[in-house]
PDB file of N, CA and C in Angstrom:
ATOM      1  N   UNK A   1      -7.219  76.218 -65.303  1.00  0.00           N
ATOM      2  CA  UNK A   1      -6.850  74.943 -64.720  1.00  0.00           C
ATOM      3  C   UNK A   1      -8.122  74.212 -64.305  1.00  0.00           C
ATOM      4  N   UNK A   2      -8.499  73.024 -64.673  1.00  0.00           N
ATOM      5  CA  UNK A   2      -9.755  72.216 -64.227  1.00  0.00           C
ATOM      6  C   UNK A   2      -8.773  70.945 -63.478  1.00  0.00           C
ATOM      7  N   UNK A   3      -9.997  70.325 -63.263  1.00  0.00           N
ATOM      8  CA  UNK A   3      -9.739  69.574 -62.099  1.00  0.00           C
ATOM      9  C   UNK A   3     -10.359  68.490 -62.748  1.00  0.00           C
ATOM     10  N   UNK A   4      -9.573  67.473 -63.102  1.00  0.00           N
ATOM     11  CA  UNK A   4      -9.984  66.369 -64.538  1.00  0.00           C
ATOM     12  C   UNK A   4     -10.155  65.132 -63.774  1.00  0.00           C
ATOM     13  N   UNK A   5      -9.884  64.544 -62.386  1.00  0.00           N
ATOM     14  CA  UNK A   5      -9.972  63.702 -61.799  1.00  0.00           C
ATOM     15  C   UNK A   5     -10.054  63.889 -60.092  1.00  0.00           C
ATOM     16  N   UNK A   6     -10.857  63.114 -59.342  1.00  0.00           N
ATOM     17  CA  UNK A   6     -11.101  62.810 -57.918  1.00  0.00           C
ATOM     18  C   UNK A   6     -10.668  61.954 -57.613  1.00  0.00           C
ATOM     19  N   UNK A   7     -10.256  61.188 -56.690  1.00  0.00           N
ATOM     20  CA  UNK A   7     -10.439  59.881 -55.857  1.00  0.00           C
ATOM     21  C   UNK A   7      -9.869  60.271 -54.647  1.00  0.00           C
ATOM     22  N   UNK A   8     -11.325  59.474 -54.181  1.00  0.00           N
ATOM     23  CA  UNK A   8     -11.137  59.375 -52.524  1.00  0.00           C
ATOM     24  C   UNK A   8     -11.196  57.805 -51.902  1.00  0.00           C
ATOM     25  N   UNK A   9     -10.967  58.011 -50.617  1.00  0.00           N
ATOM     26  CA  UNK A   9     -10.538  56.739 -49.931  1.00  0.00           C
ATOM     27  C   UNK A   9     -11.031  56.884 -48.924  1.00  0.00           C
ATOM     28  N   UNK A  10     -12.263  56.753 -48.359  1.00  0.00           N
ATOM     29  CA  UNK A  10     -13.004  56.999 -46.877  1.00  0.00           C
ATOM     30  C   UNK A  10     -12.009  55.661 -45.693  1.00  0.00           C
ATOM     31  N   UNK A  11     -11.989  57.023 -44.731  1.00  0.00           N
ATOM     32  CA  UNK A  11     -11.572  55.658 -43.476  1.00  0.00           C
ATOM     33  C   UNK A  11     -12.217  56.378 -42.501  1.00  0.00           C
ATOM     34  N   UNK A  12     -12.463  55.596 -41.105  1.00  0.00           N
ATOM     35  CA  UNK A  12     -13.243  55.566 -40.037  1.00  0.00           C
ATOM     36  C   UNK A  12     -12.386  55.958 -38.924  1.00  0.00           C
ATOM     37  N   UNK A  13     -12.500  57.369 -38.657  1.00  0.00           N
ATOM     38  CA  UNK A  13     -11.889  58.179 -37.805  1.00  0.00           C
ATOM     39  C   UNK A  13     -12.521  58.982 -37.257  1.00  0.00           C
ATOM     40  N   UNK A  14     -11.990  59.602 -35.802  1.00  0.00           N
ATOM     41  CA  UNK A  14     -13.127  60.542 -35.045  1.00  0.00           C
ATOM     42  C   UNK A  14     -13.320  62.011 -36.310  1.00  0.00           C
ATOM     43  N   UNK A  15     -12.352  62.075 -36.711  1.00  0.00           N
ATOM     44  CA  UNK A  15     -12.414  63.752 -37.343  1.00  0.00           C
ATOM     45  C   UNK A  15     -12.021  63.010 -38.829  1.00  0.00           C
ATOM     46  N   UNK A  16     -11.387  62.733 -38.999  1.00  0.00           N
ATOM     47  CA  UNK A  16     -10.435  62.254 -40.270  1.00  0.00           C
ATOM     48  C   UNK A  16     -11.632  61.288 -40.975  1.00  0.00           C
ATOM     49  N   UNK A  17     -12.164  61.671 -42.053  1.00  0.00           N
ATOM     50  CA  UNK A  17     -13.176  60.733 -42.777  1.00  0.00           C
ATOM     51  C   UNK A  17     -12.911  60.248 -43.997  1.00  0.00           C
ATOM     52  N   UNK A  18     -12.028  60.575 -44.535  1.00  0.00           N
ATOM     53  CA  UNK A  18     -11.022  60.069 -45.822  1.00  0.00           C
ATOM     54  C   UNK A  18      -9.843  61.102 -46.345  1.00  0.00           C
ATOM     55  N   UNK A  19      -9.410  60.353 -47.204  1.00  0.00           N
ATOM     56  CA  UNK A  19      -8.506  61.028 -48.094  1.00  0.00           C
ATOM     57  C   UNK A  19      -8.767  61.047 -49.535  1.00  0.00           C
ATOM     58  N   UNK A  20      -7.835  62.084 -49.906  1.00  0.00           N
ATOM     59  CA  UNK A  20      -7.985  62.054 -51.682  1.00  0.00           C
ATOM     60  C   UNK A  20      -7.064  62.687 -52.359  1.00  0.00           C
ATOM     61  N   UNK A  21      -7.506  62.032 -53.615  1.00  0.00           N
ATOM     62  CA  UNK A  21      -5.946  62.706 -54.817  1.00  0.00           C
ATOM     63  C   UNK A  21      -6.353  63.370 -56.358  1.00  0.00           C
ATOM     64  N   UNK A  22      -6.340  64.739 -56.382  1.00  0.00           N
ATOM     65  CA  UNK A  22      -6.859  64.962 -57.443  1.00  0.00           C
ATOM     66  C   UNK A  22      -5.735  65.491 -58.729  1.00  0.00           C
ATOM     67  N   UNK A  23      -6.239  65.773 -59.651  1.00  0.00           N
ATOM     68  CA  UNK A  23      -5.324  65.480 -60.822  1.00  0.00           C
ATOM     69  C   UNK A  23      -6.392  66.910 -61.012  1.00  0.00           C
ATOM     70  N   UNK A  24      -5.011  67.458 -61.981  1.00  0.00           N
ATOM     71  CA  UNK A  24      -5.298  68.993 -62.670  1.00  0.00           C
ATOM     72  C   UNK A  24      -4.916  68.654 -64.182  1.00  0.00           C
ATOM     73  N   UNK A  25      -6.024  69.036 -65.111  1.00  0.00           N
ATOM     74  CA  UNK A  25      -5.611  68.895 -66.258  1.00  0.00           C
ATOM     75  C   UNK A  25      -4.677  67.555 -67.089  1.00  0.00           C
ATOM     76  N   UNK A  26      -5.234  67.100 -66.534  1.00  0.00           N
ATOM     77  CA  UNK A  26      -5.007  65.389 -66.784  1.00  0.00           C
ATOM     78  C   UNK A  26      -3.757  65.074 -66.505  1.00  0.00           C
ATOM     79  N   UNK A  27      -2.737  66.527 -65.809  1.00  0.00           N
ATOM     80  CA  UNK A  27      -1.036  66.195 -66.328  1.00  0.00           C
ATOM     81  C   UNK A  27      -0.402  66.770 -64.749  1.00  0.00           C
ATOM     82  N   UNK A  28      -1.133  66.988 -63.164  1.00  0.00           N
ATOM     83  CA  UNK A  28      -0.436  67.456 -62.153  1.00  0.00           C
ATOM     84  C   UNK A  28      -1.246  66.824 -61.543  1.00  0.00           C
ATOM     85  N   UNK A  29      -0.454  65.876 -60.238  1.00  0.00           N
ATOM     86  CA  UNK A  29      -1.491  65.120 -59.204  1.00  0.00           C
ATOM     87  C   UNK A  29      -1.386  65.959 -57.782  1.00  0.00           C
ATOM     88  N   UNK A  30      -2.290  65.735 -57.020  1.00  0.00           N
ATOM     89  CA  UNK A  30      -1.725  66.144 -55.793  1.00  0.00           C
ATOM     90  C   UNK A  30      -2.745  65.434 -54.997  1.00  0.00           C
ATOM     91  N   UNK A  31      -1.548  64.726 -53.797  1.00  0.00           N
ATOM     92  CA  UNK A  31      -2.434  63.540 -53.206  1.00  0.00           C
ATOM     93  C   UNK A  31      -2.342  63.993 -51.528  1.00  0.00           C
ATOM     94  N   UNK A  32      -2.613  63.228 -50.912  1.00  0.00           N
ATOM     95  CA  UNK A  32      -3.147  63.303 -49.058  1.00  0.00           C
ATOM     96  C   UNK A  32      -4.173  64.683 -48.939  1.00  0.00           C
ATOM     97  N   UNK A  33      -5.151  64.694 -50.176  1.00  0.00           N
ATOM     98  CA  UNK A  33      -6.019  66.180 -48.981  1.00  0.00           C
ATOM     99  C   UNK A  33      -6.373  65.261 -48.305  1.00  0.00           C
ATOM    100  N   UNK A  34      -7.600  65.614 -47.315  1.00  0.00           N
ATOM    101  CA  UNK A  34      -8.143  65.646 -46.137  1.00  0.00           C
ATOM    102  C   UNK A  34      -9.187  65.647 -45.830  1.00  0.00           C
ATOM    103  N   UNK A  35     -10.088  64.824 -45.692  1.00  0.00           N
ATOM    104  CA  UNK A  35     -11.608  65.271 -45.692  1.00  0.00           C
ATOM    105  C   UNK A  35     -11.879  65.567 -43.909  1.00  0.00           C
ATOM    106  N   UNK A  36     -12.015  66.247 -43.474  1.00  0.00           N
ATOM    107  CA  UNK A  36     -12.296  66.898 -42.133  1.00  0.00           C
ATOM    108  C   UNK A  36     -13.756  66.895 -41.870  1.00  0.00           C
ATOM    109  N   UNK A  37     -14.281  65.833 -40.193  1.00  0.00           N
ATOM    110  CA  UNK A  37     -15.358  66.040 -39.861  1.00  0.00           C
ATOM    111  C   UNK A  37     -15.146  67.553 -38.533  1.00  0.00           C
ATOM    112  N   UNK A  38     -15.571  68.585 -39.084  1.00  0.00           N
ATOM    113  CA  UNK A  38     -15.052  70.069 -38.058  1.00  0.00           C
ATOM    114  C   UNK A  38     -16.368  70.176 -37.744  1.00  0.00           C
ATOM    115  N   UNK A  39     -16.836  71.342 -36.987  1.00  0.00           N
ATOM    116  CA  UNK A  39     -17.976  71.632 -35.589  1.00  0.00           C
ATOM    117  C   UNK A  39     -19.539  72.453 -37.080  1.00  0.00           C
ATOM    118  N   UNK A  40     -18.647  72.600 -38.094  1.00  0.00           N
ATOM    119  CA  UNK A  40     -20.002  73.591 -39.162  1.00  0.00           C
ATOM    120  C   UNK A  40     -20.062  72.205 -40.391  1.00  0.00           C
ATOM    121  N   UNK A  41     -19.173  70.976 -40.278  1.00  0.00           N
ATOM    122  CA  UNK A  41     -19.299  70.038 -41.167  1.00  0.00           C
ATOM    123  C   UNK A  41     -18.174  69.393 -42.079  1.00  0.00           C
ATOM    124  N   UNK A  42     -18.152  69.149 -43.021  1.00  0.00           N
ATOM    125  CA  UNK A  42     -17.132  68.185 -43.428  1.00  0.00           C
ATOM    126  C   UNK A  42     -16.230  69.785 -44.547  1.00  0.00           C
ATOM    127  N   UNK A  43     -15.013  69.359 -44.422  1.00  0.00           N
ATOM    128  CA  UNK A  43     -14.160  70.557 -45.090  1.00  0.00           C
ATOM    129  C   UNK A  43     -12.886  69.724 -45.547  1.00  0.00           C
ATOM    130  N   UNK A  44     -12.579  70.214 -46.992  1.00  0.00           N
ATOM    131  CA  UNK A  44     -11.114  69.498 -47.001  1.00  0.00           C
ATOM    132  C   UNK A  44      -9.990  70.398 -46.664  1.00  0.00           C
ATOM    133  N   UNK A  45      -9.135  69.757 -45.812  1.00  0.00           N
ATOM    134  CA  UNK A  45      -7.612  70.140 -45.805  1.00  0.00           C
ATOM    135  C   UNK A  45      -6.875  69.622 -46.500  1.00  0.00           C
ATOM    136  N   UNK A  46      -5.990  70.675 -46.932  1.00  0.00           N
ATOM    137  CA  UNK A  46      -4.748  70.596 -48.207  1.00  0.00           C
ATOM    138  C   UNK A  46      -3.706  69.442 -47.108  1.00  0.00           C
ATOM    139  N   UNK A  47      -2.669  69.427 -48.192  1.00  0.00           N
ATOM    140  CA  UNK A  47      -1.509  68.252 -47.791  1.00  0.00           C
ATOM    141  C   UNK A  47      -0.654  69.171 -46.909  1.00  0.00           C
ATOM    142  N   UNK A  48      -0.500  68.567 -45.796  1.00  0.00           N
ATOM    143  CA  UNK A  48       0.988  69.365 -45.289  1.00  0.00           C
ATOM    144  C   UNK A  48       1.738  68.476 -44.545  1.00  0.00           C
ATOM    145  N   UNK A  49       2.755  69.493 -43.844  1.00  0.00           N
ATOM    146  CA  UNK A  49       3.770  68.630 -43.457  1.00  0.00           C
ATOM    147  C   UNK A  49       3.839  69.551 -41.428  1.00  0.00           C
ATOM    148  N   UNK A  50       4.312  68.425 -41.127  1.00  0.00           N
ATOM    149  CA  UNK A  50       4.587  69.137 -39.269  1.00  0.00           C
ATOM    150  C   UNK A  50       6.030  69.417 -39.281  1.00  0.00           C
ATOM    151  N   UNK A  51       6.077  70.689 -39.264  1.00  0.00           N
ATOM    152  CA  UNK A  51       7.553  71.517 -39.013  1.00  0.00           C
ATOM    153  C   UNK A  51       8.024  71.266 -37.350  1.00  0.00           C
ATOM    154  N   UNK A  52       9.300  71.364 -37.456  1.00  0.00           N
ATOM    155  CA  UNK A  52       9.901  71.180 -36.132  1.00  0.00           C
ATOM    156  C   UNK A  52       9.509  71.902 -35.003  1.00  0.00           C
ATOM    157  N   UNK A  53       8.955  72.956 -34.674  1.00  0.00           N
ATOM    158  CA  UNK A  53       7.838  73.581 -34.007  1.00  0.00           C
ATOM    159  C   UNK A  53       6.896  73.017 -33.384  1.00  0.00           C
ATOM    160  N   UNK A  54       6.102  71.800 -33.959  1.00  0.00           N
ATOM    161  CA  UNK A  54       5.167  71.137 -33.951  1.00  0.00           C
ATOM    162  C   UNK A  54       4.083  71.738 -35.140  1.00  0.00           C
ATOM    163  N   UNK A  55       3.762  72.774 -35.448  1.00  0.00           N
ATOM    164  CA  UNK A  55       2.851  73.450 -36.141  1.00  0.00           C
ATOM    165  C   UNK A  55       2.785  72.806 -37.581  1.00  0.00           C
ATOM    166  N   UNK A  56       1.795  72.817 -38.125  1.00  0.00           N
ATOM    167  CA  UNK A  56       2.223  72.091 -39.817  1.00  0.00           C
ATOM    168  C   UNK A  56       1.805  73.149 -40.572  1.00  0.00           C
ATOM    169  N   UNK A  57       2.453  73.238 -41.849  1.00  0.00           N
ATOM    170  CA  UNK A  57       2.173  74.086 -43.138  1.00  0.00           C
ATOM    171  C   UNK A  57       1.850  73.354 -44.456  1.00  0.00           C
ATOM    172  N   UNK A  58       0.818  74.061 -45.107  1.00  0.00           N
ATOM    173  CA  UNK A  58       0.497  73.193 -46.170  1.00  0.00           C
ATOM    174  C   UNK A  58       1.707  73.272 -47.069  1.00  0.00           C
ATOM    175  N   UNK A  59       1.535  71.852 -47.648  1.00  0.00           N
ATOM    176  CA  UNK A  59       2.535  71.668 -48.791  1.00  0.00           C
ATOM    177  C   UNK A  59       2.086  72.470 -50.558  1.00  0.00           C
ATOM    178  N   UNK A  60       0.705  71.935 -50.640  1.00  0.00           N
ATOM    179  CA  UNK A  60       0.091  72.425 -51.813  1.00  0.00           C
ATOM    180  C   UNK A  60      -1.639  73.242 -51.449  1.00  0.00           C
ATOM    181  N   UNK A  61      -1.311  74.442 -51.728  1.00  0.00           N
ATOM    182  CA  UNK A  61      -2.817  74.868 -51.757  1.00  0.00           C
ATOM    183  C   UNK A  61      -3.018  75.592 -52.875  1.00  0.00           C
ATOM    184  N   UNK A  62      -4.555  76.341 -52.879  1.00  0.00           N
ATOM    185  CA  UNK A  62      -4.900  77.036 -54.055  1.00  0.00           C
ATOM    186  C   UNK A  62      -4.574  78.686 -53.285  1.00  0.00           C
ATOM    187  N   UNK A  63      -4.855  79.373 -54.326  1.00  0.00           N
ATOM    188  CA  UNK A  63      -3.645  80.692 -53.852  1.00  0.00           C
ATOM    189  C   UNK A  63      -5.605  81.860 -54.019  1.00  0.00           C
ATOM    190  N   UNK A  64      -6.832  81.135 -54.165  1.00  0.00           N
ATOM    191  CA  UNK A  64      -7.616  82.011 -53.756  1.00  0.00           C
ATOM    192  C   UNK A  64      -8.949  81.004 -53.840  1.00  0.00           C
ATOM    193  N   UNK A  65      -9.668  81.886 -53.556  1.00  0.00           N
ATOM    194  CA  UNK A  65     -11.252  81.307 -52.957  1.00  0.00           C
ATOM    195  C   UNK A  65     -12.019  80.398 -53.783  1.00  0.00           C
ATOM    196  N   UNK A  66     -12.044  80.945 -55.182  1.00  0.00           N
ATOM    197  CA  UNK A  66     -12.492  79.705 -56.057  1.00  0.00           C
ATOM    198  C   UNK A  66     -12.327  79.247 -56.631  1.00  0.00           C
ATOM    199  N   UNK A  67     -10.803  78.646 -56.255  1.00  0.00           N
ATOM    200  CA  UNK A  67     -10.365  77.476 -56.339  1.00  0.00           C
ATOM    201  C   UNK A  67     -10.067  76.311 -55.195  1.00  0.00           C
ATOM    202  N   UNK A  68     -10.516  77.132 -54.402  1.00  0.00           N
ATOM    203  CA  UNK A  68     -10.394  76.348 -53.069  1.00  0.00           C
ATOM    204  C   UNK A  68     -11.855  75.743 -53.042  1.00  0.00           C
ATOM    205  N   UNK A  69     -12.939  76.441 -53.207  1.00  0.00           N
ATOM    206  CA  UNK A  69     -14.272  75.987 -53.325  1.00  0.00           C
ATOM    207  C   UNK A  69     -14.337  75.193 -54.163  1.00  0.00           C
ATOM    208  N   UNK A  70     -14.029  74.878 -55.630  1.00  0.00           N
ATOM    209  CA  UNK A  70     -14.065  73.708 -56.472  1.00  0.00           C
ATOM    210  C   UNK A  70     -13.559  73.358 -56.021  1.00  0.00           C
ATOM    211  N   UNK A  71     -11.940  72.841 -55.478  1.00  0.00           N
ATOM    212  CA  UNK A  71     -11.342  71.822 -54.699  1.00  0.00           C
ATOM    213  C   UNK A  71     -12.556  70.531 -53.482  1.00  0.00           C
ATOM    214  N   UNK A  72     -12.947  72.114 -53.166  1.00  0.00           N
ATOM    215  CA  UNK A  72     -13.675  71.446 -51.781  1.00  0.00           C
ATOM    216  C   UNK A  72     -15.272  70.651 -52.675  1.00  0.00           C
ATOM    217  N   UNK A  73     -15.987  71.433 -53.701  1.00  0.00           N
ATOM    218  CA  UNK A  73     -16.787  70.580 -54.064  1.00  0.00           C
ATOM    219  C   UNK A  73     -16.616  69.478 -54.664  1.00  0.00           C
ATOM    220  N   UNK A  74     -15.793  69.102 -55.609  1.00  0.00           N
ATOM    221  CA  UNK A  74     -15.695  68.566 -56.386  1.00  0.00           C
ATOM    222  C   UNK A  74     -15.231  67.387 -55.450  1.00  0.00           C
ATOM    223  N   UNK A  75     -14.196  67.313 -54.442  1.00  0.00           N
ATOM    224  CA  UNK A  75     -13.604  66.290 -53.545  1.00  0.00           C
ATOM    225  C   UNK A  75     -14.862  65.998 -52.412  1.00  0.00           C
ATOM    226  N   UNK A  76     -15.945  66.510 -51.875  1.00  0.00           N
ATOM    227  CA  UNK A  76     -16.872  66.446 -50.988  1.00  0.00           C
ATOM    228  C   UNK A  76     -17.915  65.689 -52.079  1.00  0.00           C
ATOM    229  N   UNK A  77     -18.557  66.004 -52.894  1.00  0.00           N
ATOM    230  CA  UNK A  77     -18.744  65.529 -53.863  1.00  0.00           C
ATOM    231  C   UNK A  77     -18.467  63.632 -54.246  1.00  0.00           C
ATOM    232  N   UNK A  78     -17.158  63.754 -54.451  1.00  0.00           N
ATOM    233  CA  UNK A  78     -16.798  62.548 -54.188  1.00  0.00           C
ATOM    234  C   UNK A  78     -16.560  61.544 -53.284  1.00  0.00           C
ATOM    235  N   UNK A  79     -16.141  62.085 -52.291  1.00  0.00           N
ATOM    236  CA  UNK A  79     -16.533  61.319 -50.929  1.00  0.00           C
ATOM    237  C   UNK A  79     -18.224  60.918 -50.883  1.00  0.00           C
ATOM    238  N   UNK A  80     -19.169  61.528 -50.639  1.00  0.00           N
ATOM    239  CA  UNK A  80     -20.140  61.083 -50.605  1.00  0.00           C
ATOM    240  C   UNK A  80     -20.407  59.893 -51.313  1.00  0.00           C
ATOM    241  N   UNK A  81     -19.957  59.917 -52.891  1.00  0.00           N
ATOM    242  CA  UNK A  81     -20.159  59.333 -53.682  1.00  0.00           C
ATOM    243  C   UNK A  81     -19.503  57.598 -53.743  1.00  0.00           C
ATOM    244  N   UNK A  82     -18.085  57.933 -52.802  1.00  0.00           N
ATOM    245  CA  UNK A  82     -17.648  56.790 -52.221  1.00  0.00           C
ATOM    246  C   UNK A  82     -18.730  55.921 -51.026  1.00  0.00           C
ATOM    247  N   UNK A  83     -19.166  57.127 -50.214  1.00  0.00           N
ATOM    248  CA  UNK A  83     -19.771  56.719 -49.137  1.00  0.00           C
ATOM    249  C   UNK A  83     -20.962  55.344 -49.690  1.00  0.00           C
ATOM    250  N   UNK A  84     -22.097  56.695 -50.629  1.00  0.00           N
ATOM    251  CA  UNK A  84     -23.095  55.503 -50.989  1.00  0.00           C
ATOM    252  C   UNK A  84     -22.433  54.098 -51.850  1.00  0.00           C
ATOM    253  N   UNK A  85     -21.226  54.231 -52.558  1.00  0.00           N
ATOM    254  CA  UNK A  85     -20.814  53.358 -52.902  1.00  0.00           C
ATOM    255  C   UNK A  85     -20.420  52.275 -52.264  1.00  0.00           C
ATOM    256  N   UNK A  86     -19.839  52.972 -51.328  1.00  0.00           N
ATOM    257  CA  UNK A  86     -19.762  51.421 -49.883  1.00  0.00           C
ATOM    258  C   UNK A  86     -17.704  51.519 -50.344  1.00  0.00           C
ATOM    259  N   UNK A  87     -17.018  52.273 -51.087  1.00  0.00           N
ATOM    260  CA  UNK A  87     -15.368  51.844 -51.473  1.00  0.00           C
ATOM    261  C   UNK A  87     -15.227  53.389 -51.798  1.00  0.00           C
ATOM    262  N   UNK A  88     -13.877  53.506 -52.583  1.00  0.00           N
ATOM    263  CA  UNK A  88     -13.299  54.503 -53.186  1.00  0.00           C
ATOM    264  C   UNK A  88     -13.586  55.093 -54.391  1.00  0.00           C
ATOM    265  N   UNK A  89     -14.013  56.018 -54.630  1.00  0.00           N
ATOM    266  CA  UNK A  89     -14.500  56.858 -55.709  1.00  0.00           C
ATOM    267  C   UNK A  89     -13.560  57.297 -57.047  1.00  0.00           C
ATOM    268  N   UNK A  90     -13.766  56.962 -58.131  1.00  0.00           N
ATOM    269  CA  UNK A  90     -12.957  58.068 -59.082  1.00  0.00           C
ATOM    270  C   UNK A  90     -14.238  58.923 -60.003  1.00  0.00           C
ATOM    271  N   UNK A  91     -14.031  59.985 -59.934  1.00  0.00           N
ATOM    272  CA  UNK A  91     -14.523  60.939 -60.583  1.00  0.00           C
ATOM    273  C   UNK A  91     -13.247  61.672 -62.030  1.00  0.00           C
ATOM    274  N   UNK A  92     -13.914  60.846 -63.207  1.00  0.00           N
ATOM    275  CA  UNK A  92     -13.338  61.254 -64.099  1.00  0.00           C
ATOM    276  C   UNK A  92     -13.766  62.180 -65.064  1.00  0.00           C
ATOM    277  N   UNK A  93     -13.237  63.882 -65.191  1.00  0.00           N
ATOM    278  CA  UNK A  93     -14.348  64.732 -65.995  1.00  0.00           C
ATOM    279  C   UNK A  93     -13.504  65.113 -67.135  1.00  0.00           C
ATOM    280  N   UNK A  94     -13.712  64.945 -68.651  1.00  0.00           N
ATOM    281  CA  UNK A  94     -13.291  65.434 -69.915  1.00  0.00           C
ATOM    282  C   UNK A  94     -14.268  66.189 -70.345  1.00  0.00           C
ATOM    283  N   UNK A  95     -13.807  67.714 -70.404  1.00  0.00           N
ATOM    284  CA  UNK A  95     -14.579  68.703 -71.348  1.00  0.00           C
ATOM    285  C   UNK A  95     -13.906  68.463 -72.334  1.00  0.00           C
TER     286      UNK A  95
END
């Protein structure tokens, strides 16, 4: 499974520094991660939802480590790339 598209959407929040929607194999989207300013640096969080508890659970994640790490580079990556851009990023990759 590759990761064939980025886009992010920077907004100006204490913790919350954008969002983004990436596309798997040109043919599965999955949108609201999370770009997180946390205490070791910027990290994305997956999409979730707040259960009646109050607590939230992700809706979509990766089920091990490196795929969570390409997630996170490839979307950190792009944020930046929004940043120096001054707008919203698409990162489009065809092997």
């Amino acid at each position: 499974m590759e990761i064939t598209e980025v886009r992010v959407f920077p907004v100006e929040e204490e913790k919350l520094k954008g969002y983004a929607t990436i596309t798997f194999d040109e043919c599965f989207v999955v949108r609201d991660l999370k770009v997180i300013s946390g205490t070791s640096g910027l990290f994305v969080a997956m999409p979730s939802k707040k259960r009646k508890d109050g607590t939230y659970r992700d809706i979509a994640h990766p089920l091990n480590s490196e795929m969570r790490s390409a997630i996170e580079e490839k979307v950190l990556s792009a944020y930046k790339k929004a940043l120096e851009e001054g707008g919203s990023h698409q990162d489009h990759e065809h092997e």
